[in-house]
Protein backbone atom coordinates (compact mmCIF):
# COMPACT_ATOMS: atom_id res chain seq x y z
CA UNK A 1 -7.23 -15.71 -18.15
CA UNK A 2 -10.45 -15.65 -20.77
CA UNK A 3 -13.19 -17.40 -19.78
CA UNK A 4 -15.46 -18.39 -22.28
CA UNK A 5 -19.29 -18.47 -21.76
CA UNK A 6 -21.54 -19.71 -24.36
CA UNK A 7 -25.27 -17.43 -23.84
CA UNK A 8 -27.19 -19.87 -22.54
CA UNK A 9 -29.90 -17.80 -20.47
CA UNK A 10 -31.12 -17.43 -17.46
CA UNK A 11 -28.64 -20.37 -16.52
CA UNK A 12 -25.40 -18.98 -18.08
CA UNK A 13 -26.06 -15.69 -16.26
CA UNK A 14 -26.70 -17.48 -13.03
CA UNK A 15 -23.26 -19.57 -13.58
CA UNK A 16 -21.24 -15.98 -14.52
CA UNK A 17 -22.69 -14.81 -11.11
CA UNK A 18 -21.29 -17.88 -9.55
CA UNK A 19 -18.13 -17.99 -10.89
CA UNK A 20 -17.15 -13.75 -10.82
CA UNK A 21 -16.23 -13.44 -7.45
CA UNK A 22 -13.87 -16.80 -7.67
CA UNK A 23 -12.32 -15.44 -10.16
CA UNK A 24 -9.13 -12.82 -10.99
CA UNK A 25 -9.92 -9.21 -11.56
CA UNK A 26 -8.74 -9.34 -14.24
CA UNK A 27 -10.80 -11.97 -16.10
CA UNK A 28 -11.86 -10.91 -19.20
CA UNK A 29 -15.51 -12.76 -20.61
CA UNK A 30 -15.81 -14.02 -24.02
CA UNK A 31 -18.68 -15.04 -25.66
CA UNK A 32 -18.01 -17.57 -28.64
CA UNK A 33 -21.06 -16.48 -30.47
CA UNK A 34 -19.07 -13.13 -30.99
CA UNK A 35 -16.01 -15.09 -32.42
CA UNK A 36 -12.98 -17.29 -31.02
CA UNK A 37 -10.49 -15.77 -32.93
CA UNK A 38 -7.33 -14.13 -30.44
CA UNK A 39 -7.15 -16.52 -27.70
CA UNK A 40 -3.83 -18.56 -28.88
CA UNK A 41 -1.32 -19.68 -26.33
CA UNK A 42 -3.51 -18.48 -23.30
CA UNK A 43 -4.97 -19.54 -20.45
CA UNK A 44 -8.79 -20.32 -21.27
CA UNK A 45 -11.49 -21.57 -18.62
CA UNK A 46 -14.52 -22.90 -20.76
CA UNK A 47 -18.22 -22.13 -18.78
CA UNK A 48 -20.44 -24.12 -19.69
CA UNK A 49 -24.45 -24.06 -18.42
CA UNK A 50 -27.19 -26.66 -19.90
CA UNK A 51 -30.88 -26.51 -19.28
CA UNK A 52 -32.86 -29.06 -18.21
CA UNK A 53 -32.30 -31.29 -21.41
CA UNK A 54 -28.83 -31.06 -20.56
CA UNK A 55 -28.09 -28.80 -24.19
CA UNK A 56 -27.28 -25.56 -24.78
CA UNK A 57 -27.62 -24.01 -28.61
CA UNK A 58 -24.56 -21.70 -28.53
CA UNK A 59 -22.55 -23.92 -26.95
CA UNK A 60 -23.30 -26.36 -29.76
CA UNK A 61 -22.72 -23.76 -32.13
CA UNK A 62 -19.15 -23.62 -30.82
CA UNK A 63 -18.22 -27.43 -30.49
CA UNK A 64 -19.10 -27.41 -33.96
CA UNK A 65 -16.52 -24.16 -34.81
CA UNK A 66 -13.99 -26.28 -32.86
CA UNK A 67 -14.70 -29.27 -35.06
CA UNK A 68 -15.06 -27.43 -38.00
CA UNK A 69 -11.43 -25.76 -37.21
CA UNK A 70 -12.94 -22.23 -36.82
CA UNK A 71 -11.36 -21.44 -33.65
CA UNK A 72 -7.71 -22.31 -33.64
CA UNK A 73 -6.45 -22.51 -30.09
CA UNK A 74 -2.79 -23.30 -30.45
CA UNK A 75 -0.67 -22.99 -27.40
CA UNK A 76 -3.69 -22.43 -24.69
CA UNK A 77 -4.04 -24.36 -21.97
CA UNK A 78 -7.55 -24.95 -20.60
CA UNK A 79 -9.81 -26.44 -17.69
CA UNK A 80 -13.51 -26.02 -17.74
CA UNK A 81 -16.45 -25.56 -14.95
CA UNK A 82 -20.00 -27.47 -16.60
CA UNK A 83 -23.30 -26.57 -14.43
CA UNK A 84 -26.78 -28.88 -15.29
CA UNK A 85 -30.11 -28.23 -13.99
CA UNK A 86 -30.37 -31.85 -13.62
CA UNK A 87 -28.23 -35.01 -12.40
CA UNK A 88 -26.83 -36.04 -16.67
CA UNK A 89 -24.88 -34.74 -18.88
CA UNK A 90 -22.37 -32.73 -17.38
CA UNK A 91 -19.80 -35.22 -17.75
CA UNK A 92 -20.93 -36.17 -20.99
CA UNK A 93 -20.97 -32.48 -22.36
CA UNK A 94 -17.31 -32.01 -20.49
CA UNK A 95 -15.74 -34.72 -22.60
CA UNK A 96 -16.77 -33.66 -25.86
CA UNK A 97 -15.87 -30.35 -25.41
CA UNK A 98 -12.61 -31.84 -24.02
CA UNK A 99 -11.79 -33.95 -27.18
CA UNK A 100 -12.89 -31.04 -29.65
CA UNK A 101 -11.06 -28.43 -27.95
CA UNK A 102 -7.50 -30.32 -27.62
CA UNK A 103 -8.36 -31.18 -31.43
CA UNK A 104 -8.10 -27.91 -32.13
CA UNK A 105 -4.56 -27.59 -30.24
CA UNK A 106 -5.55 -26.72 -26.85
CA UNK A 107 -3.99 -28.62 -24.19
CA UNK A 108 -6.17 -29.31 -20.62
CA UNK A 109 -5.00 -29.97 -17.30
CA UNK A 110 -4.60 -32.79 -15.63
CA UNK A 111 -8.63 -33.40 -13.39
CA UNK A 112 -9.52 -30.33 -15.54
CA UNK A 113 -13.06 -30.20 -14.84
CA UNK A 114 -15.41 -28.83 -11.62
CA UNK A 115 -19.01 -30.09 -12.96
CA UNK A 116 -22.19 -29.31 -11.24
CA UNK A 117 -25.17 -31.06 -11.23
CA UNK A 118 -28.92 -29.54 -10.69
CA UNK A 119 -28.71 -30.80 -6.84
CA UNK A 120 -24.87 -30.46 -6.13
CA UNK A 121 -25.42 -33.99 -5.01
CA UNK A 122 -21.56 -35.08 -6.57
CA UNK A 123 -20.10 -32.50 -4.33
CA UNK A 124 -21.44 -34.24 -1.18
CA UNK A 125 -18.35 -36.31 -0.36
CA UNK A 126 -16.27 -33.06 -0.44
CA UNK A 127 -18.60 -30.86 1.43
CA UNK A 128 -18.33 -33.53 4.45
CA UNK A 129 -14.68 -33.66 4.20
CA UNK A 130 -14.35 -30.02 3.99
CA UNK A 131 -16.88 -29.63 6.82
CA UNK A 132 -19.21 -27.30 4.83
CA UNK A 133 -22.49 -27.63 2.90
CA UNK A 134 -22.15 -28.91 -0.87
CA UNK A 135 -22.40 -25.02 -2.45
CA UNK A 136 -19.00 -24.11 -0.81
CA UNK A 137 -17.44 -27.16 -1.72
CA UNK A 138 -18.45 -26.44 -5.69
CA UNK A 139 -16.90 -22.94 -4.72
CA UNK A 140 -13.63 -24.34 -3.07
CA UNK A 141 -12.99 -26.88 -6.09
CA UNK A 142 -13.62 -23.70 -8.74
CA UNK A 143 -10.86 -21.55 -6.66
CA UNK A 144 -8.32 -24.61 -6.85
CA UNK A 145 -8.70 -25.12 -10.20
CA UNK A 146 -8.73 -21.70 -11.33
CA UNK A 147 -5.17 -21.44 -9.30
CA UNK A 148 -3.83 -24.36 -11.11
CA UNK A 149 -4.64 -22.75 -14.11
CA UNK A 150 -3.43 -19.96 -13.44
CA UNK A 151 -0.24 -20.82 -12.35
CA UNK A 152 0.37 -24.20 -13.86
CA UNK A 153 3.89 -24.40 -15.68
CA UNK A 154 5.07 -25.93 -18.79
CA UNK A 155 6.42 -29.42 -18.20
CA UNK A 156 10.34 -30.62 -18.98
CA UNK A 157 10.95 -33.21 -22.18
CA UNK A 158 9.82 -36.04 -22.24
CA UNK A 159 12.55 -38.34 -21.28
CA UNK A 160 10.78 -41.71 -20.29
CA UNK A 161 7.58 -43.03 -22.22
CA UNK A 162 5.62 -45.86 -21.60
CA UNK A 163 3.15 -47.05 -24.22
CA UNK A 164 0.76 -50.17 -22.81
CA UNK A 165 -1.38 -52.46 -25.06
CA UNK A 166 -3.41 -55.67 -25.08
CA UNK A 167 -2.62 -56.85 -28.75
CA UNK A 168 -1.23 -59.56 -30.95
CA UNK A 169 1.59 -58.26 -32.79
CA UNK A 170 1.22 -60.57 -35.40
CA UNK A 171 -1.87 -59.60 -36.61
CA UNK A 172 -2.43 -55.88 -34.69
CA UNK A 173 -3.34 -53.13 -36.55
CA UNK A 174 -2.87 -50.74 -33.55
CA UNK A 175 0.88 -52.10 -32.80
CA UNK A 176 1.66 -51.74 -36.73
CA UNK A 177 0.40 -48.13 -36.17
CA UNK A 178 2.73 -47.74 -32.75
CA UNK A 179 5.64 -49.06 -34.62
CA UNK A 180 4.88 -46.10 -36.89
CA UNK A 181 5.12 -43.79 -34.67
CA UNK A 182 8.38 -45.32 -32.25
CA UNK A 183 10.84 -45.73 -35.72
CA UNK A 184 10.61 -41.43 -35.59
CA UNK A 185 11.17 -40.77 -31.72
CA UNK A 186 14.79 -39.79 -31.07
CA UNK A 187 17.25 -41.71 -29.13
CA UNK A 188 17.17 -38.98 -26.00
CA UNK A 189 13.42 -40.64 -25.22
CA UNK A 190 13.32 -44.27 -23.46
CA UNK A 191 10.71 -46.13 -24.48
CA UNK A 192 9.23 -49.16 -22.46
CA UNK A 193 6.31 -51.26 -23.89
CA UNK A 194 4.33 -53.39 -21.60
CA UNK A 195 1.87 -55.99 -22.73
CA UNK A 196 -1.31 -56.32 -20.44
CA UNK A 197 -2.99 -59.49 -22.05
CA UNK A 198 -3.72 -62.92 -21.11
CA UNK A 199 -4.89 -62.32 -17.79
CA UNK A 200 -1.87 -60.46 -16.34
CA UNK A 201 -3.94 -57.69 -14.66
CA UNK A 202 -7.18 -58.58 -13.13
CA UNK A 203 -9.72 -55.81 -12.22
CA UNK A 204 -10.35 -53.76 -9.67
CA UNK A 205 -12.86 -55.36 -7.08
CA UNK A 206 -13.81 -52.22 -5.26
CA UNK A 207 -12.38 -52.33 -2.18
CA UNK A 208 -13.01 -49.97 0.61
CA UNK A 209 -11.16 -46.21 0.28
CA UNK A 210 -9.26 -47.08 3.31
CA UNK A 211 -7.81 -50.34 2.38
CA UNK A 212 -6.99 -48.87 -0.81
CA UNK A 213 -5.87 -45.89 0.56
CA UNK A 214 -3.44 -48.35 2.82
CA UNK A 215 -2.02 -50.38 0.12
CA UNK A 216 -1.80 -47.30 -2.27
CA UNK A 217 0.36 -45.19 0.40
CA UNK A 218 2.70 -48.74 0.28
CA UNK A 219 2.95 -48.25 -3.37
CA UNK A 220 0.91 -51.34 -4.43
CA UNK A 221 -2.77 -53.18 -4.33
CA UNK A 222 -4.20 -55.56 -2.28
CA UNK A 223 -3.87 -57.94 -5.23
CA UNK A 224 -1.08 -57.30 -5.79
CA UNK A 225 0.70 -59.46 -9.22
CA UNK A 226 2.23 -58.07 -12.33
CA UNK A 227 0.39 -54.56 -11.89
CA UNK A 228 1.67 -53.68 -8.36
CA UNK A 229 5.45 -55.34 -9.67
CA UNK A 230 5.75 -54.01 -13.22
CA UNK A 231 2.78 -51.62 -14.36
CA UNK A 232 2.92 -49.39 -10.63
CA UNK A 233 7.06 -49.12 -11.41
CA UNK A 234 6.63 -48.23 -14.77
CA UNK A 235 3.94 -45.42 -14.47
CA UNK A 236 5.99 -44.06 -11.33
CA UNK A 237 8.82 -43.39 -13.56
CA UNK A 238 8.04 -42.13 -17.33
CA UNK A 239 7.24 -38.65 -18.22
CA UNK A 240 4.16 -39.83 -20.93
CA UNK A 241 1.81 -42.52 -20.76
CA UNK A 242 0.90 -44.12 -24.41
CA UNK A 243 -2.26 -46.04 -24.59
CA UNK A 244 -2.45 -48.25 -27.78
CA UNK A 245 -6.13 -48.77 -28.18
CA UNK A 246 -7.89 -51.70 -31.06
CA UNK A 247 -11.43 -50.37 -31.02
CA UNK A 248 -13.27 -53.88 -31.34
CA UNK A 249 -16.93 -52.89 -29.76
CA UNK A 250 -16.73 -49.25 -29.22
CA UNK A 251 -15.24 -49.58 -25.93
CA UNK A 252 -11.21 -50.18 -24.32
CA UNK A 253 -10.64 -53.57 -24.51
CA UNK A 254 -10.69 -55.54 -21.01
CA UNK A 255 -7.31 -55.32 -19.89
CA UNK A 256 -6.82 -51.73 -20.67
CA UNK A 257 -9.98 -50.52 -18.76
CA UNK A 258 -8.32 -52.81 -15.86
CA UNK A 259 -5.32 -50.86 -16.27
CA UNK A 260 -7.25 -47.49 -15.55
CA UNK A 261 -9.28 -49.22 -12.63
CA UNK A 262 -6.57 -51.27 -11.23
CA UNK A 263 -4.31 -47.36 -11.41
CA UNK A 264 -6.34 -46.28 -8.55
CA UNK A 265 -4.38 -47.40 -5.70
CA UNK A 266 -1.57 -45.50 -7.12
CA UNK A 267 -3.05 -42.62 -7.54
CA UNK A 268 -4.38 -42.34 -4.24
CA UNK A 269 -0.23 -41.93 -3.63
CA UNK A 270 0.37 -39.49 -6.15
CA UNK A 271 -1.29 -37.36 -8.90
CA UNK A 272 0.04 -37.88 -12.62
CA UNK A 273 -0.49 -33.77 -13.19
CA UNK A 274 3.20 -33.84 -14.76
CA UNK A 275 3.07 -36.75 -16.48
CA UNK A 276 1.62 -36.85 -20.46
CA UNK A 277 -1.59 -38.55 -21.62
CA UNK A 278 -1.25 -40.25 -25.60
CA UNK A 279 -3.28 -42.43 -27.58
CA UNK A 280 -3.25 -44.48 -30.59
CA UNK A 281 -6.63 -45.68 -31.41
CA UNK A 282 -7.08 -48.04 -34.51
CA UNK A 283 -10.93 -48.57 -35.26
CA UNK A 284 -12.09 -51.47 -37.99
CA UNK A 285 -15.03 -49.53 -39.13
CA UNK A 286 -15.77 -46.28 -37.28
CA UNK A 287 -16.00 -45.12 -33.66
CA UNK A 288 -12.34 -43.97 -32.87
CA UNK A 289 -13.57 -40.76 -31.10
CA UNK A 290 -15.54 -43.17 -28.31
CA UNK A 291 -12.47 -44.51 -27.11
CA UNK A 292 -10.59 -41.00 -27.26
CA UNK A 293 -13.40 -39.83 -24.79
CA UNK A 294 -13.00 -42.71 -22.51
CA UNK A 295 -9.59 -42.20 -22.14
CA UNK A 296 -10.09 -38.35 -21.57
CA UNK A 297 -12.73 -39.52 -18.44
CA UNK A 298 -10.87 -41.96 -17.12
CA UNK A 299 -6.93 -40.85 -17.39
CA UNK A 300 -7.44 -37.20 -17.92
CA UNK A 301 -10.00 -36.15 -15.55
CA UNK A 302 -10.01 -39.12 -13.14
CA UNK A 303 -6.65 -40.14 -12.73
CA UNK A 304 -5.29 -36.32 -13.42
CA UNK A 305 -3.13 -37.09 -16.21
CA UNK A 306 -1.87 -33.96 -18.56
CA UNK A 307 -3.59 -33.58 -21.88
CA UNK A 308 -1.33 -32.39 -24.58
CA UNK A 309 -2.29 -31.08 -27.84
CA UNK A 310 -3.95 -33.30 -30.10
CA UNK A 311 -3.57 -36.37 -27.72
CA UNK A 312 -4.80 -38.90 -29.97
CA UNK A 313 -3.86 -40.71 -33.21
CA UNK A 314 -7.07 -41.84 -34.91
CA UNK A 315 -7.08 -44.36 -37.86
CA UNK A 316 -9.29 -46.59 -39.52
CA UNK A 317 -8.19 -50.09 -40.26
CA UNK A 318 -10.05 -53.52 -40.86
CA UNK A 319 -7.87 -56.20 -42.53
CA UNK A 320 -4.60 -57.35 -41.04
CA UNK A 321 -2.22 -55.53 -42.34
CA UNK A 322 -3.93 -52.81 -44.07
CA UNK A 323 -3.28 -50.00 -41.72
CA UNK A 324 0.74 -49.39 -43.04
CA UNK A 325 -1.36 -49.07 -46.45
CA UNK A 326 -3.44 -45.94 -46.01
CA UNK A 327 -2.14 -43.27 -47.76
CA UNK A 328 -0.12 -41.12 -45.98
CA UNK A 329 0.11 -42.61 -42.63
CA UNK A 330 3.85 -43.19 -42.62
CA UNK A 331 3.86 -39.02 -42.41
CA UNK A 332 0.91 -38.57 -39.81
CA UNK A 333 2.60 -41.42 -37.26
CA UNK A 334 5.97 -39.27 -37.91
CA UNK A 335 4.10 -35.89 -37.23
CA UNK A 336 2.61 -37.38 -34.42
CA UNK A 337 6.01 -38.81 -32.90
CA UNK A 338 7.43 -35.11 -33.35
CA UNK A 339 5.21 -33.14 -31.57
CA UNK A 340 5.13 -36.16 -28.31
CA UNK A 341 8.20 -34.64 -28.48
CA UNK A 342 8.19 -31.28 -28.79
């Protein structure tokens, strides 16, 4: 396992002091400053420590190498342990490091982060369960994910898919961009599409943890209706989840952030560590890369979902119609259906 430590001093040395003795032995330290060339198809835990503005200048410098393609990480798989002197940011910092880093081929866990903030105030629900004090709990989550890491294996085909959208296929961008991508998936892979519009899946109201814990353990929701009798089913049994996104206002549409609200009760059933995270996101002018990190928050390190390579499809596409028009997206939606695949 590498773990890779962007020099952000004192607070990166405080975090490498932290994290050593949680650690293998045999961890070796890399700092990106000195090059991420070498680290394909490993295991790679990304350390991350911001100052009090929530920033760090070498770790900058490497998000951009990872944008910029500079450090190819083909074949790794990755979690990542973020550490602010103050209560912002972590998150923040976690999912664009997230996005940039599966851009560049790495895939991530499913809940692939352990973040920190200045007071270790986020890690007071787990210290009380644990029956410690909030520092051992931050040290307890760091040892499970490191062992998940460690040992997690690679995952079977994908035999069952299930894509989920809120669209009108008569005028949809995003479904012309799905259909794309379907026409090159091979007959071995079932495909089920499920249409969450028109007020089939109402949001979650917040109940209390054990009332959803109660109705989750019974496989359903205390409101029960088409999520708890078709969308619960269908998650249960594919192998890759497919979220088919129309960016209208920068943000998942209604019905799809009920969807990832509503998925709660399940999850407090079962994780969805085995089970594939996609997304097709079809912007009109710009903005694509918001809703990728939304679904990386919310799927990937909420609800524990695995994040292949390259996740996410992003196009740009106003006018109806226009998106089977760009030039040479006929071969990227075919790319993209080959390595869900692969």
């Amino acid at each position: 396992m590498t773990v890779i430590l962007p020099a952000n001093p004192p607070y990166s040395t405080k975090l490498k002091d932290l994290l050593t003795p949680l650690l293998p032995a045999d961890a070796l330290w890399r700092d990106p400053a000195e090059g991420m060339g070498g680290l394909e198809g490993g295991r790679l835990l990304f350390a991350v420590a911001l100052d009090e503005g929530g920033c760090g200048l070498e770790y900058y410098r490497m998000l951009s190498a990872l944008r910029r393609g500079e450090a190819p990480l083909e074949g790794c798989t990755a979690a990542l342990v973020v550490a602010g002197q103050g209560e912002l940011y972590t998150k923040d910092v976690a999912r664009d490091l997230v996005l940039s880093a599966n851009m560049a081929g790495c895939a991530f866990l499913g809940r692939p982060l352990v973040e920190a903030t200045g007071s270790l105030r986020n890690f007071q629900v787990q210290a009380e369960i644990n029956g410690t004090d909030e520092a051992a709990a931050f040290s307890l989550a760091v040892e499970e994910l490191v062992q998940r890491l460690l040992y997690w294996p690679p995952l079977p085909p994908v035999k069952k898919l299930l894509a989920l959208h809120a669209s009108v296929r008569s005028t949809s961008n995003t479904l012309a961009l799905w259909e794309l991508v379907r026409r090159n998936l091979p007959d071995t892979v079932e495909v089920r599409e499920l249409c969450l519009r028109n007020g089939t899946v109402s949001d979650c109201n917040g109940c209390a943890y054990t009332t959803c814990l109660h109705f989750g353990e019974q496989g359903g929701c205390f409101y029960g209706g088409p999520m708890v009798e078709e969308v619960f089913p269908a998650v249960r049994e594919c192998d890759a989840l497919v979220m088919l996104c129309a960016n209208y206002n920068d943000a998942l549409s209604a019905n799809l952030t009920a969807f990832v609200n509503r998925l709660t009760a399940l999850f407090r059933q079962s994780r969805f560590y085995d089970k594939r995270l996609y997304g097709l996101i079809v912007s009109g002018y710009s903005g694509g890369d918001l809703l990728a990190r939304q679904l990386i928050s919310g799927l990937n390190m909420n609800k524990s979902f695995y994040l292949p390579p390259r996740f996410c499809m992003l196009e740009t596409a106003n006018e109806k119609g226009s998106l089977v028009r760009l030039p040479g997206v006929a071969e990227r939606g075919a790319a993209f259906a080959r390595e869900m695949v692969r």
